[in-house]
Protein backbone atom coordinates (compact mmCIF):
# COMPACT_ATOMS: atom_id res chain seq x y z
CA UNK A 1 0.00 0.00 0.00
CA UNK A 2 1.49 3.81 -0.56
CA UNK A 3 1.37 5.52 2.26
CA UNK A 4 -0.61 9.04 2.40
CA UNK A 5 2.01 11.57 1.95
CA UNK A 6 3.34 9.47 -1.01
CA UNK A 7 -0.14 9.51 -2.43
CA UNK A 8 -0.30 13.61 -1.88
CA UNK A 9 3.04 14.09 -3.88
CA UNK A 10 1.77 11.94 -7.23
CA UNK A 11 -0.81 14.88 -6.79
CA UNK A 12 1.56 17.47 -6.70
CA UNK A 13 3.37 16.09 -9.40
CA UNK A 14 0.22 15.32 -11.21
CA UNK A 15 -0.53 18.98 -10.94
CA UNK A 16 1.72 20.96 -12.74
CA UNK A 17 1.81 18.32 -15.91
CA UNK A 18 -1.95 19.01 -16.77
CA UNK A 19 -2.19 21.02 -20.21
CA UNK A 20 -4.92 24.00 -20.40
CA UNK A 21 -4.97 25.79 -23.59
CA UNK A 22 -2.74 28.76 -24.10
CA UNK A 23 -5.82 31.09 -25.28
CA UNK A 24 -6.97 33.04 -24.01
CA UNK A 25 -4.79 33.83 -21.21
CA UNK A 26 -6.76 35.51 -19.44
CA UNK A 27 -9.01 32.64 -18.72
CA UNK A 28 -6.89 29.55 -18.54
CA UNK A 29 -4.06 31.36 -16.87
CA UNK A 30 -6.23 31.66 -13.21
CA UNK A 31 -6.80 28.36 -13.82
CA UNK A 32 -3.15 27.49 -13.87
CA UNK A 33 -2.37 29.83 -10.91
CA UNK A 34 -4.82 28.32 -8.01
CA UNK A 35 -4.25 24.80 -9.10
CA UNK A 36 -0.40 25.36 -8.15
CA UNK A 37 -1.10 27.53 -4.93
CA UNK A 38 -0.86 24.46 -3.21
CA UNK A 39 -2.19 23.00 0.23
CA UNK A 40 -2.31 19.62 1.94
CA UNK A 41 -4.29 18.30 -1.23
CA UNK A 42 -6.72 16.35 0.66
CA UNK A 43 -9.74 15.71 -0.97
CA UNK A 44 -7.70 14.31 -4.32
CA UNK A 45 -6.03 12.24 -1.75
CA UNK A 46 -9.05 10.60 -0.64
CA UNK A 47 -9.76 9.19 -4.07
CA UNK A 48 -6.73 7.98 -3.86
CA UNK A 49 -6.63 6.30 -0.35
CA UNK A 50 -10.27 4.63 -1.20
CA UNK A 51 -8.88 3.68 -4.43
CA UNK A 52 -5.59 1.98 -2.55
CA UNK A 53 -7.96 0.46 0.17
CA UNK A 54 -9.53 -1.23 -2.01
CA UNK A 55 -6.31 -2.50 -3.98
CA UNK A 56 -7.18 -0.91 -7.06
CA UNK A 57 -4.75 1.10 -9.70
CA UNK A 58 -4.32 4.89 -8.07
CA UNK A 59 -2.92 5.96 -11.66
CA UNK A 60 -5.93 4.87 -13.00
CA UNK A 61 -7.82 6.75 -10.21
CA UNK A 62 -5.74 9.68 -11.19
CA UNK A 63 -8.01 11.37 -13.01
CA UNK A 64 -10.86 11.56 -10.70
CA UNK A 65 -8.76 12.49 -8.45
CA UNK A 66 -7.58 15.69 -10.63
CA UNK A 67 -11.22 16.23 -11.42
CA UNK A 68 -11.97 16.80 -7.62
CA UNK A 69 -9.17 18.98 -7.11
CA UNK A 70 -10.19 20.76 -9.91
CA UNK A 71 -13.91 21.33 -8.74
CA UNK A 72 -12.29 21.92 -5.29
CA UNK A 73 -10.36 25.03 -6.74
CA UNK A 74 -13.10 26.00 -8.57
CA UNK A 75 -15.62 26.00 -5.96
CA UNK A 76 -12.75 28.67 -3.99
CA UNK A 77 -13.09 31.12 -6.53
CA UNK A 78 -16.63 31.11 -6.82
CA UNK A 79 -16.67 31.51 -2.73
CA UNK A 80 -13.53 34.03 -3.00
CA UNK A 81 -15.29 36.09 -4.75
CA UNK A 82 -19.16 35.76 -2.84
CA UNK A 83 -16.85 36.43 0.46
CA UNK A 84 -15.00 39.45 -1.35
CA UNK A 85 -11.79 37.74 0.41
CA UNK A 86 -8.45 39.51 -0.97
CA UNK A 87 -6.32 36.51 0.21
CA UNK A 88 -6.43 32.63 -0.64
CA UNK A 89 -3.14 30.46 0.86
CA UNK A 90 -1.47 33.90 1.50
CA UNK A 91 -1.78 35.10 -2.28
CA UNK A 92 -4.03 36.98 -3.93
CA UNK A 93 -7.27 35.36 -4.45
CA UNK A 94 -8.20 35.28 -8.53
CA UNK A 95 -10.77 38.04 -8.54
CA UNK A 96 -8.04 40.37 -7.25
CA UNK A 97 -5.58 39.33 -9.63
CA UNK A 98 -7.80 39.07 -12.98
CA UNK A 99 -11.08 40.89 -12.16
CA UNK A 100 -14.45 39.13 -11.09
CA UNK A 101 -15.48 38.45 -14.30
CA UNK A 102 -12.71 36.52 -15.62
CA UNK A 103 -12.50 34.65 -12.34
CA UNK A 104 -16.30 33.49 -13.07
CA UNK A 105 -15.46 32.39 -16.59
CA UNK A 106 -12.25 30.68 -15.08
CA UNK A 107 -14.35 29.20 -12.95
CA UNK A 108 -16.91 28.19 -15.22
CA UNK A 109 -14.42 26.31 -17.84
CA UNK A 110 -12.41 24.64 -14.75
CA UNK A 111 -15.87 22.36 -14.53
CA UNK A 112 -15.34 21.98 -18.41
CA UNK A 113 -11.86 21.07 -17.32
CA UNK A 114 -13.29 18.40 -14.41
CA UNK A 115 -15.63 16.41 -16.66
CA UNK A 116 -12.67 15.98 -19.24
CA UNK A 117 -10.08 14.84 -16.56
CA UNK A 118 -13.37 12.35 -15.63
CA UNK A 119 -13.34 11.46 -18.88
CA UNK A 120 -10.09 9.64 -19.01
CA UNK A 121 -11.40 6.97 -16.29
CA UNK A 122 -12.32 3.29 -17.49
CA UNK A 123 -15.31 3.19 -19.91
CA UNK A 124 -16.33 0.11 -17.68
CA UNK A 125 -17.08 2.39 -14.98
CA UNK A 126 -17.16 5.91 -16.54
CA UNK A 127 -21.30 6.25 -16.04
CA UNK A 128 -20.92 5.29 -12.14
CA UNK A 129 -18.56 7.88 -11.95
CA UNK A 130 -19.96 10.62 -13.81
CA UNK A 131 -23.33 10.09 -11.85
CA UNK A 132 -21.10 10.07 -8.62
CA UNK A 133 -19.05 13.21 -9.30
CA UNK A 134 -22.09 15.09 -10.29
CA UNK A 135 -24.45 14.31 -7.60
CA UNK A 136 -21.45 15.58 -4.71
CA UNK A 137 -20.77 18.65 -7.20
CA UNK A 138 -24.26 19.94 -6.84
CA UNK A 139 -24.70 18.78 -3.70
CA UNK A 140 -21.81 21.60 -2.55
CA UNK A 141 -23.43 24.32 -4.30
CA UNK A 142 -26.66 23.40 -3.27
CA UNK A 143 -25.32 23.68 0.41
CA UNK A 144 -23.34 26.66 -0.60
CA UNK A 145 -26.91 28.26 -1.19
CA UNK A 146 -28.69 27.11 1.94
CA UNK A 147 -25.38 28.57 3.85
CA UNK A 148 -26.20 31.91 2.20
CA UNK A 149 -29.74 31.71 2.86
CA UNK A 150 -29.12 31.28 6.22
CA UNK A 151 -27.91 34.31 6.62
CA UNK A 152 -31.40 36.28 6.72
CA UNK A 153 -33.28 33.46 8.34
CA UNK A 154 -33.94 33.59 12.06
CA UNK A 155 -36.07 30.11 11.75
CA UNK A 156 -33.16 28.03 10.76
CA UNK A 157 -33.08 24.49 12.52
CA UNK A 158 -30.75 22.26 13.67
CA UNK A 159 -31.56 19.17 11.41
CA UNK A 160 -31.50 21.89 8.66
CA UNK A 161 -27.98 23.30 9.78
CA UNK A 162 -26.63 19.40 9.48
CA UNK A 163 -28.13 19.01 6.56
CA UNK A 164 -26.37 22.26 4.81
CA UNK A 165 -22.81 21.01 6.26
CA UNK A 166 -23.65 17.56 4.93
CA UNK A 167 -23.92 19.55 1.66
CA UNK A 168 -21.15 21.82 1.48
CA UNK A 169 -18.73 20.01 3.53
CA UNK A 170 -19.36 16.53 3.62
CA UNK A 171 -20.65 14.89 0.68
CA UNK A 172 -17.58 16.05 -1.21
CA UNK A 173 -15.48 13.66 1.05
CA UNK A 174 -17.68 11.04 0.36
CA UNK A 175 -18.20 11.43 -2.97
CA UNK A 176 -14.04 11.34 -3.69
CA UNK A 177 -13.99 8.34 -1.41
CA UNK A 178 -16.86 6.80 -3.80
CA UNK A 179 -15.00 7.52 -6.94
CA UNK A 180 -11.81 5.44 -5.47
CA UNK A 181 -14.38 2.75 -4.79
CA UNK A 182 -15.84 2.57 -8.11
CA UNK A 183 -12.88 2.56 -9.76
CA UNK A 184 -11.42 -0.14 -8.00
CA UNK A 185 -15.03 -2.13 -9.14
CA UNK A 186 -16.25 -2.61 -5.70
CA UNK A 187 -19.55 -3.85 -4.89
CA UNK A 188 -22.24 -1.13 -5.19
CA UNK A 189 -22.55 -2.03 -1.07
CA UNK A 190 -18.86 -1.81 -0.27
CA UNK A 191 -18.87 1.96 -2.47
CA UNK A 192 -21.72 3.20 -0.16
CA UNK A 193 -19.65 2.32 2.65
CA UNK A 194 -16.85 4.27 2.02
CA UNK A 195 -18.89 6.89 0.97
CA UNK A 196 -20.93 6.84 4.36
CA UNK A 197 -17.72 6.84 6.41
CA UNK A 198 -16.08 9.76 4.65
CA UNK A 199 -19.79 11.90 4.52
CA UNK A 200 -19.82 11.11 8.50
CA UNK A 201 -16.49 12.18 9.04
CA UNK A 202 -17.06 15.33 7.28
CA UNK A 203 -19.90 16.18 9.47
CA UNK A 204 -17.85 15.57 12.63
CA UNK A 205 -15.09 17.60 10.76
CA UNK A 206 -17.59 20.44 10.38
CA UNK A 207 -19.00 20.28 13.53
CA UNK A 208 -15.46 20.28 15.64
CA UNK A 209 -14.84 23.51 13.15
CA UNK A 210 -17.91 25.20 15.17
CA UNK A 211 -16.49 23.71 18.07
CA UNK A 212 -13.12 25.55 17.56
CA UNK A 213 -14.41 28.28 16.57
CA UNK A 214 -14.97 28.94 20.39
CA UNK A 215 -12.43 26.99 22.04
CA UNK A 216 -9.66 26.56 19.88
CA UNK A 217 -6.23 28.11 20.39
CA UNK A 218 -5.71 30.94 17.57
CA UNK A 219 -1.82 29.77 17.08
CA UNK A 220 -2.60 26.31 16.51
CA UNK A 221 -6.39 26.61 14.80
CA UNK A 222 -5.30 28.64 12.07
CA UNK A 223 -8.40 30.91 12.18
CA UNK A 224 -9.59 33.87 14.41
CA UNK A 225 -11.40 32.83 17.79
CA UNK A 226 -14.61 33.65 17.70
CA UNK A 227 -14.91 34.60 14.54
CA UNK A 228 -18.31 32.75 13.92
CA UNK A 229 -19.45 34.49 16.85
CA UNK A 230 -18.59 38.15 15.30
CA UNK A 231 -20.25 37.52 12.30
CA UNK A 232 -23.78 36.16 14.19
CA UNK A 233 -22.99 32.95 12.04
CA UNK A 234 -25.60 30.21 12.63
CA UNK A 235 -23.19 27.55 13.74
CA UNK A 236 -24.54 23.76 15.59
CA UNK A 237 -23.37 26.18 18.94
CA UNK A 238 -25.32 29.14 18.68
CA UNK A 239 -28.46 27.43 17.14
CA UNK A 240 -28.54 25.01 20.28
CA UNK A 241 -28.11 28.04 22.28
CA UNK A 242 -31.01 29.68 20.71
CA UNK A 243 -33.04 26.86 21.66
CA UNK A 244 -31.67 26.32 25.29
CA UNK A 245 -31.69 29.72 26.61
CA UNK A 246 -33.93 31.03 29.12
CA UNK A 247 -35.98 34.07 29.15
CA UNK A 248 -34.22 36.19 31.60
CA UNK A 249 -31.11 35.25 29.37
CA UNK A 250 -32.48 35.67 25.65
CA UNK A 251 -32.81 39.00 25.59
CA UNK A 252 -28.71 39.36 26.61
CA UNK A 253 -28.21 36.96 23.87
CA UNK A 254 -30.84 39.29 21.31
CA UNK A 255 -28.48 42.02 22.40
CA UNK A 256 -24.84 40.64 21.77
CA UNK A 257 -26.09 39.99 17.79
CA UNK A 258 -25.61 44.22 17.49
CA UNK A 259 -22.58 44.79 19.96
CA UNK A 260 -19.78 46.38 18.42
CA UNK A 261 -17.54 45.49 21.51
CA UNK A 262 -16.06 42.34 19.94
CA UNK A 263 -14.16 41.02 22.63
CA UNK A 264 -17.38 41.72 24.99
CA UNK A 265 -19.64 39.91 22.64
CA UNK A 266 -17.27 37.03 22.47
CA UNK A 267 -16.97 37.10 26.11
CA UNK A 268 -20.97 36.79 26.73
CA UNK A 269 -21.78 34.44 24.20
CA UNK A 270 -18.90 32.07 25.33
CA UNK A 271 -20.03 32.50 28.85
CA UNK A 272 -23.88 31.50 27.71
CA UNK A 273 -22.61 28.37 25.77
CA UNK A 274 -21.06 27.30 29.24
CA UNK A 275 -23.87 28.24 31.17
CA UNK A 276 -25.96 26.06 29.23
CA UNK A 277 -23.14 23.09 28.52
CA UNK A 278 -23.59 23.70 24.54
CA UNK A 279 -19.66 22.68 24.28
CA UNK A 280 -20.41 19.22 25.70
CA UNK A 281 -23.70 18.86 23.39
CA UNK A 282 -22.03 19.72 20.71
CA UNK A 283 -18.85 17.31 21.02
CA UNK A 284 -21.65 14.81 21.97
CA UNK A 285 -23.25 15.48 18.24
CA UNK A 286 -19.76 15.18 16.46
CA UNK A 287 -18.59 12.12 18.48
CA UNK A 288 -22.03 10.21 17.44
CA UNK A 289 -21.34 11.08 13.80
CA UNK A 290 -17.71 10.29 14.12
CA UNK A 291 -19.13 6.83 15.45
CA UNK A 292 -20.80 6.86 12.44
CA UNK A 293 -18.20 6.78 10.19
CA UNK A 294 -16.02 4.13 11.91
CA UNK A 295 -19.05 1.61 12.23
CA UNK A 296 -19.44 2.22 7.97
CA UNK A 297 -15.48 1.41 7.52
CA UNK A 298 -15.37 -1.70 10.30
CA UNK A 299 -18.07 -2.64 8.16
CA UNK A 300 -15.92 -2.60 4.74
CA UNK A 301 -14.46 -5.89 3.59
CA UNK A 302 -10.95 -5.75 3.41
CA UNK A 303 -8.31 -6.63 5.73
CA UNK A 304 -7.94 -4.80 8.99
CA UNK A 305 -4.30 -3.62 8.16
CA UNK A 306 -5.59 -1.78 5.47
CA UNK A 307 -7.61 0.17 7.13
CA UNK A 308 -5.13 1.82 9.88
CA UNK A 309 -3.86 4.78 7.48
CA UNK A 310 -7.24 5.61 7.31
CA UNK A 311 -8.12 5.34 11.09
CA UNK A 312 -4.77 7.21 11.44
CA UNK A 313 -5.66 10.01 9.25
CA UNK A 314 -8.80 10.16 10.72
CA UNK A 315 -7.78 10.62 14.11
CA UNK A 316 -5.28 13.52 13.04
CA UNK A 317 -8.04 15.40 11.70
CA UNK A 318 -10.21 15.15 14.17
CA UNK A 319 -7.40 15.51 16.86
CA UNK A 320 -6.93 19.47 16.35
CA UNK A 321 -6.08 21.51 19.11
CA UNK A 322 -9.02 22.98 21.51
């Protein structure tokens, strides 16, 4: 079996080797230029890790796993430019650098660009796997959407906040797991497996993220503390709060949504999520659909030792700091 990092670099390598067409510039060149800005690769990775799990050919998985990187990328400038965000990896993000319309053309043609990497797959199995990468592609936008929507709703509930981060989060690392699987010509049962375990994980992935959001340290989190909690985002946290809180406290919550004293606002929301134990509901939430996963990929035939990189990985991501 390769071992994950060694799966990551074919990906890097795999990268810089694809050929875009050389006109116009201005459109294939932003495709070039966020392909190569790098990062840990992941989600390609996963087609490749099902793919290896399942003792299947990872150059013949190659492909699919370029076209998920590819929607991946895509998918960032689309959100780049919804979030007007002026950075992506440190760099400038693409509607900086070429202009917002060129980075929605750019983005447009890089799912022109996904279906013909898709393309390349066996024939045998090239319907499964169109179906498969189409269904998770509009899955994420679809939850893309709903997170949007969000927004202006006050009504929003829990089962529907899952759902959206099953969408835009999850079902993409299912749906690359499921690719692997049908590639290596699985059963139809073993391919929903792997794609339940890596859709679980996602949403315990997700729901840690809230979790951070709040108690993670800034250093080794990556992101600003309570930043979710600035921006009145509907996270698992604050809708469970919404739904705990008393009524001698929910007008103090109604108040912190317009207080421009950040690190007060922070302050009283994190003390209402201890007040009412939210923390230890939510990590109760994520550790049932972490179960989840695990119980889909003890249920996957193939041998036990095959599984560990997975479990390992697993484990790593879900082992962040708090």
């Amino acid at each position: 079996m390769y071992t994950i990092p060694e799966l990551q670099k074919l990906i890097e390598q795999a990268i810089p080797a694809i050929e875009y067409p050389s006109h116009p510039k201005n459109l294939y060149d932003p495709i070039t230029y966020i392909m190569n800005l790098g990062g840990k690769r992941l989600r390609p990775a996963l087609v490749l890790i099902a793919t290896d799990l399942f003792s299947g050919d990872v150059n013949a998985a190659m492909p699919a796993a370029l076209a998920i990187e590819t929607f991946h990328n895509f998918t960032l400038i689309h959100d780049d430019i919804m979030d007007n965000a002026p950075l992506r990896r440190g760099k400038q993000t693409v509607h900086e650098k070429w202009g917002v319309n060129n980075a929605i053309l750019s983005g447009d043609v890089m799912m022109v660009e996904a279906n013909k990497q898709l393309a390349q797959v066996n024939t045998g199995v090239l319907k499964d796997v169109l179906n498969t990468f189409n269904t998770t592609a509009q899955g994420v936008c679809e939850g893309q959407q709903l997170d949007m929507e969000f927004e202006t709703r006050n009504d929003v509930s829990i089962l529907e906040y899952i759902n959206m981060i099953r969408l835009k989060t999850a079902v993409l690392v299912g749906g690359a797991m499921k690719l692997g699987a049908i590639i290596s010509e699985v059963s139809p049962e073993q391919a929903e497996l792997i794609y339940d375990f890596g859709e679980n994980l996602g949403i315990a992935f997700q729901l840690q993220d809230d979790i951070l959001d709040v108690y993670g340290d800034p250093e080794k989190f990556g992101k600003q503390v309570g930043g979710d909690i600035i921006a009145n985002k509907k996270t698992f946290l604050l809708l469970n709060l919404q739904q705990a809180v008393s009524k001698a406290d929910e007008q103090s919550l109604l108040d912190q949504s317009t207080n421009n004293n950040l690190d007060q606002k922070i302050a009283k929301i994190t003390a209402l999520y201890e007040k009412y134990d939210i923390r230890g509901l939510a990590t109760k939430e994520m550790t049932a659909y972490l179960d989840k996963a695990f119980d889909a990929l003890a249920r996957i035939a193939v041998e036990k030792h095959r599984k560990e990189q997975l479990i390992q990985l697993s484990k790593e991501l879900m082992n962040r700091e708090t």
